[in-house]
Every structure is written in C-alpha cells, then in structure tokens.
C-alpha atoms as a PDB file:
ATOM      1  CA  UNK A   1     151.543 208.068 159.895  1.00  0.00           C
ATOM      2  CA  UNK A   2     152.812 204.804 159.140  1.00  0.00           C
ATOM      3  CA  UNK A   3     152.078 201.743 160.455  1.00  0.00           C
ATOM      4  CA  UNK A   4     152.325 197.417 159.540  1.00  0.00           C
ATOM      5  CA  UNK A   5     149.799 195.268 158.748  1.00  0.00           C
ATOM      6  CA  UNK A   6     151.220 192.775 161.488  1.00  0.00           C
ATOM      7  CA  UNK A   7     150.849 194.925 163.695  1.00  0.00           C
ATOM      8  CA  UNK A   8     147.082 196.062 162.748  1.00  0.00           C
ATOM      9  CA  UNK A   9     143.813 194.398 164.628  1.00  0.00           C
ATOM     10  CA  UNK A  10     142.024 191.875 162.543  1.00  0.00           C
ATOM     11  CA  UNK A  11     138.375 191.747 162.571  1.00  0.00           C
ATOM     12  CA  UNK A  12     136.704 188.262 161.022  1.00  0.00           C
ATOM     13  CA  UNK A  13     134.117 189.075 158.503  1.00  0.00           C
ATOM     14  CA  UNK A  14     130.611 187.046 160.172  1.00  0.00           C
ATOM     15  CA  UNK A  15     127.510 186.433 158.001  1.00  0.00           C
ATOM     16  CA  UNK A  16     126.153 183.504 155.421  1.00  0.00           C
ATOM     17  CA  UNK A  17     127.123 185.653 152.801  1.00  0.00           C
ATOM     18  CA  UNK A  18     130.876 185.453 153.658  1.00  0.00           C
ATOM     19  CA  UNK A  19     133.364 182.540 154.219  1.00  0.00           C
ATOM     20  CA  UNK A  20     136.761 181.984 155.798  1.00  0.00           C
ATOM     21  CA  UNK A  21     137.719 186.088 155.727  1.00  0.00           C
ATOM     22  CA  UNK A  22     139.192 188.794 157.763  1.00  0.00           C
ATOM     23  CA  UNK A  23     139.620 192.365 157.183  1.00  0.00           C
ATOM     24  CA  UNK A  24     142.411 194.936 158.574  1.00  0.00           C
ATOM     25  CA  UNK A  25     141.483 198.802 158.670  1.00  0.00           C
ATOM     26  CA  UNK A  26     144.974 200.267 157.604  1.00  0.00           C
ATOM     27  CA  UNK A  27     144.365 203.970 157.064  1.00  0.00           C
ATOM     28  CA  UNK A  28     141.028 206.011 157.596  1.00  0.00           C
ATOM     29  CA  UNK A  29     139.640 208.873 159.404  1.00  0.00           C
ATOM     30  CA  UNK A  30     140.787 208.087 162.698  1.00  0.00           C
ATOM     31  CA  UNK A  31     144.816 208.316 160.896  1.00  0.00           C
ATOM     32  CA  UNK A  32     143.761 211.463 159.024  1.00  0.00           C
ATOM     33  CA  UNK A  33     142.472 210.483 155.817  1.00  0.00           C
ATOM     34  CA  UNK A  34     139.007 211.992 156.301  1.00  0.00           C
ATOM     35  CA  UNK A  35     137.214 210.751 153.268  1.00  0.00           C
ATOM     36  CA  UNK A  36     138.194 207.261 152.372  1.00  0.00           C
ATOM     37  CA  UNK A  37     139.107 203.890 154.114  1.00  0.00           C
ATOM     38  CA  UNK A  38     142.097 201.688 152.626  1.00  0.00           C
ATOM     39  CA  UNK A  39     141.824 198.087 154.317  1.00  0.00           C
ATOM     40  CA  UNK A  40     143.490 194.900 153.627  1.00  0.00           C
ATOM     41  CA  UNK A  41     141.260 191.881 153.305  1.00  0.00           C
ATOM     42  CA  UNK A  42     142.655 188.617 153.983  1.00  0.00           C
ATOM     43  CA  UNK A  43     140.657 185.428 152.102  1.00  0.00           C
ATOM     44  CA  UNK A  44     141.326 182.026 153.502  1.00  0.00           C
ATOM     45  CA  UNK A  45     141.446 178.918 150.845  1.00  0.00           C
ATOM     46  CA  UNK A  46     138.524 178.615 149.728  1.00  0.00           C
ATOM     47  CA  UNK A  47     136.836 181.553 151.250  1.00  0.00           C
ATOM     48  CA  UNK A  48     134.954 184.662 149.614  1.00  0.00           C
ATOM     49  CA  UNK A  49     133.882 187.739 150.498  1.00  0.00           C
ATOM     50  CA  UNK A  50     130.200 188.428 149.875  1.00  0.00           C
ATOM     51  CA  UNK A  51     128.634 189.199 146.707  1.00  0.00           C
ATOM     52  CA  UNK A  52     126.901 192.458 146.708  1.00  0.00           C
ATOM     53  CA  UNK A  53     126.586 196.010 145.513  1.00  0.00           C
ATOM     54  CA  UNK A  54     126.159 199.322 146.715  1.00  0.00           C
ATOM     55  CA  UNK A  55     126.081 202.830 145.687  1.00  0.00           C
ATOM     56  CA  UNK A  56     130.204 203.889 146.038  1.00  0.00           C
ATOM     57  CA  UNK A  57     133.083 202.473 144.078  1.00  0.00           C
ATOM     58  CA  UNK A  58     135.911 200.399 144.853  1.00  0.00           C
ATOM     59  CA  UNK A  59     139.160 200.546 144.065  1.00  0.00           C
ATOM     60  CA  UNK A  60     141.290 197.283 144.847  1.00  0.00           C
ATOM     61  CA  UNK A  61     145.086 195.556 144.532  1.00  0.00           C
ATOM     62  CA  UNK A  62     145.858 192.219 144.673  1.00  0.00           C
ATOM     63  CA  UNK A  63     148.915 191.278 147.447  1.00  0.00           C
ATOM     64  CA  UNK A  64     149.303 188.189 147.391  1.00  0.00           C
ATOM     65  CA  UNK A  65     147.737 184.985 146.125  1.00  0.00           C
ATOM     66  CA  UNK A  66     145.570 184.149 143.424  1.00  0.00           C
ATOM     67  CA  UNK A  67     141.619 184.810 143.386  1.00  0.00           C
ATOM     68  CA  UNK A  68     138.886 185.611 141.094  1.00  0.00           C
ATOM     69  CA  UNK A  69     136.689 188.532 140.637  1.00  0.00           C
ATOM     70  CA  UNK A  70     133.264 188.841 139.841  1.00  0.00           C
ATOM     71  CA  UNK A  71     131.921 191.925 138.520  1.00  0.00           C
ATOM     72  CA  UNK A  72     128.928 192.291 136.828  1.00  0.00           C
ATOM     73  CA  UNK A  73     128.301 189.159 134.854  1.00  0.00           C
ATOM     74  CA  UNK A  74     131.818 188.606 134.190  1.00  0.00           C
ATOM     75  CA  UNK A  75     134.481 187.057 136.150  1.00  0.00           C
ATOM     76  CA  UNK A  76     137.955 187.496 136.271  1.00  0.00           C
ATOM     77  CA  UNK A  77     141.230 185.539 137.586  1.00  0.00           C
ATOM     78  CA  UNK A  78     143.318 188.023 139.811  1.00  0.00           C
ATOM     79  CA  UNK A  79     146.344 187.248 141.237  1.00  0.00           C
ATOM     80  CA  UNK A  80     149.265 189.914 142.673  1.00  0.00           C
ATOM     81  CA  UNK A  81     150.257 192.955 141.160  1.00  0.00           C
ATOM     82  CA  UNK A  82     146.509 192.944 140.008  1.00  0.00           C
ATOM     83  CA  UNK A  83     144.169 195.920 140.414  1.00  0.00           C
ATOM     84  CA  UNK A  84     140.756 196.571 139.759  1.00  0.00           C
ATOM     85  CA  UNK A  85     137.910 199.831 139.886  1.00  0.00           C
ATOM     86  CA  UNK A  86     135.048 198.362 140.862  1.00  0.00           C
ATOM     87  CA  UNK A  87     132.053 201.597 139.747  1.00  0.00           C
ATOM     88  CA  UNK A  88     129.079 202.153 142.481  1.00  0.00           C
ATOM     89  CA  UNK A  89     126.074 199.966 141.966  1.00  0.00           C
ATOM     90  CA  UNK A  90     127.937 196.770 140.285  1.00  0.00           C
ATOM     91  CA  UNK A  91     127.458 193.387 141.552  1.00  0.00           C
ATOM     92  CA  UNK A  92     131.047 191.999 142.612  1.00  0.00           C
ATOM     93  CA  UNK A  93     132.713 189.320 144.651  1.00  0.00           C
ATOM     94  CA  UNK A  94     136.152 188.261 145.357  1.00  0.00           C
ATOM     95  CA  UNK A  95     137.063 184.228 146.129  1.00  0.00           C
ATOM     96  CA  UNK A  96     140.158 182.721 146.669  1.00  0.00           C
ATOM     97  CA  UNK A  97     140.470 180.434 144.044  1.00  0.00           C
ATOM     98  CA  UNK A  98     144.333 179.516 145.227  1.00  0.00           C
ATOM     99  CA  UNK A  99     146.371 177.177 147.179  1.00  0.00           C
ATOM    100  CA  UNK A 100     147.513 180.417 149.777  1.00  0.00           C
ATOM    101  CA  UNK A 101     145.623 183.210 151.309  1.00  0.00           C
ATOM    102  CA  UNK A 102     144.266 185.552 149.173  1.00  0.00           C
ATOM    103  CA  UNK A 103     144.914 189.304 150.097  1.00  0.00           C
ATOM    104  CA  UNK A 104     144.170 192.978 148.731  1.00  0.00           C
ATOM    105  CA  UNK A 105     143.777 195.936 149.346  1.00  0.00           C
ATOM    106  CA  UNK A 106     140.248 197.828 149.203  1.00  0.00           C
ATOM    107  CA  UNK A 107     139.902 201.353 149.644  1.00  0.00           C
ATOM    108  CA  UNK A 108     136.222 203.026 149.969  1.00  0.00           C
ATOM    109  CA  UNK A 109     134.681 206.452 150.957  1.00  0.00           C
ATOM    110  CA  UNK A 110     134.251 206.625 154.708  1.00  0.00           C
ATOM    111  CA  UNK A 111     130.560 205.872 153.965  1.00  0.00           C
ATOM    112  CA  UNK A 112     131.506 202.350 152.329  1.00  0.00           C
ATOM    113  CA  UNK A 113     133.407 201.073 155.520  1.00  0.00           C
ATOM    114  CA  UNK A 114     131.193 198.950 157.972  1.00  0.00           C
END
C-alpha cells in the first residue's frame, strides 16, 4: 500500500477539550495493518490537542513545526525530527507553540483510534 497525505481525508478534531486541529488516518486496519493505527495530526497556531490519558501507549514523530509536549507533570519543547513514547495511563498533551502548523505522526492500537 502506499498512499500521500494530500491525498488522505481530513477529519477536524470537535470538542472543548481541543482547539484549531485535524487528524488524517494514514495506515490502519482497513490498509492491512490489523493491530495499530498510524495518523498524522495537523495543529493549527495556537491550537492543542486535548489533554488526557488512557490505558494504551503512544508512540509519536514530530513533521514539521515546533510544539510542546506535556507528559506527566513535565513538559517538553518538540519540534521536527522529534519523537516521543508516550506509556498507557500518562496524562499528555501536544500544543503548537510555533509560528507554522504543527504536525506528527501518532500511531495507536486499533483500540486507541476514535
């Protein structure tokens, strides 16, 4: 399979808990990876994707742009080329702390994809 992120329908990411981002569902069960979910999520200035936790891990790479990263009590500034394992059950939270969209990649267990 291969495929381009242009090319890939963009759902907007609704709720008080989230501003001014999108996600794209690149590969998953439907392409033949029957376990996990690898989306691209796409954080407007300014914007952040909502700060939660739940009981499967993350595991995440920074595209473009510049953004911080909470986890746990601490917070870190990521910016491209960055990656990150986010373990089940911890707080997190990604902003865009930069002057461009923010955008990374996010892959889950098929149960962590909603």
């Amino acid at each position: 399979m291969i495929g381009h992120t242009e090319a890939t329908e963009k759902r907007i990411l609704q709720g008080d808990l989230v501003k001014n981002a999108a996600m794209k569902v690149l590969i998953g069960p439907e392409a033949g990876w029957s376990d996990y979910v690898m989306r691209l999520l796409e954080v407007g200035i300014g914007g952040f994707t909502p700060k939660h936790q739940h009981p499967w891990p993350h595991i995440n790479y920074v595209v473009d742009g510049t953004g911080s990263l909470l986890m746990g009590n601490e917070t870190m500034v990521v910016t491209a080329g960055s990656y990150a394992y986010i373990p089940a059950n911890t707080l997190h939270q990604f902003q865009n702390s930069g002057t461009t969209d923010f955008k990374f990649i996010c892959i889950v267990p098929k149960e962590g994809h909603k």
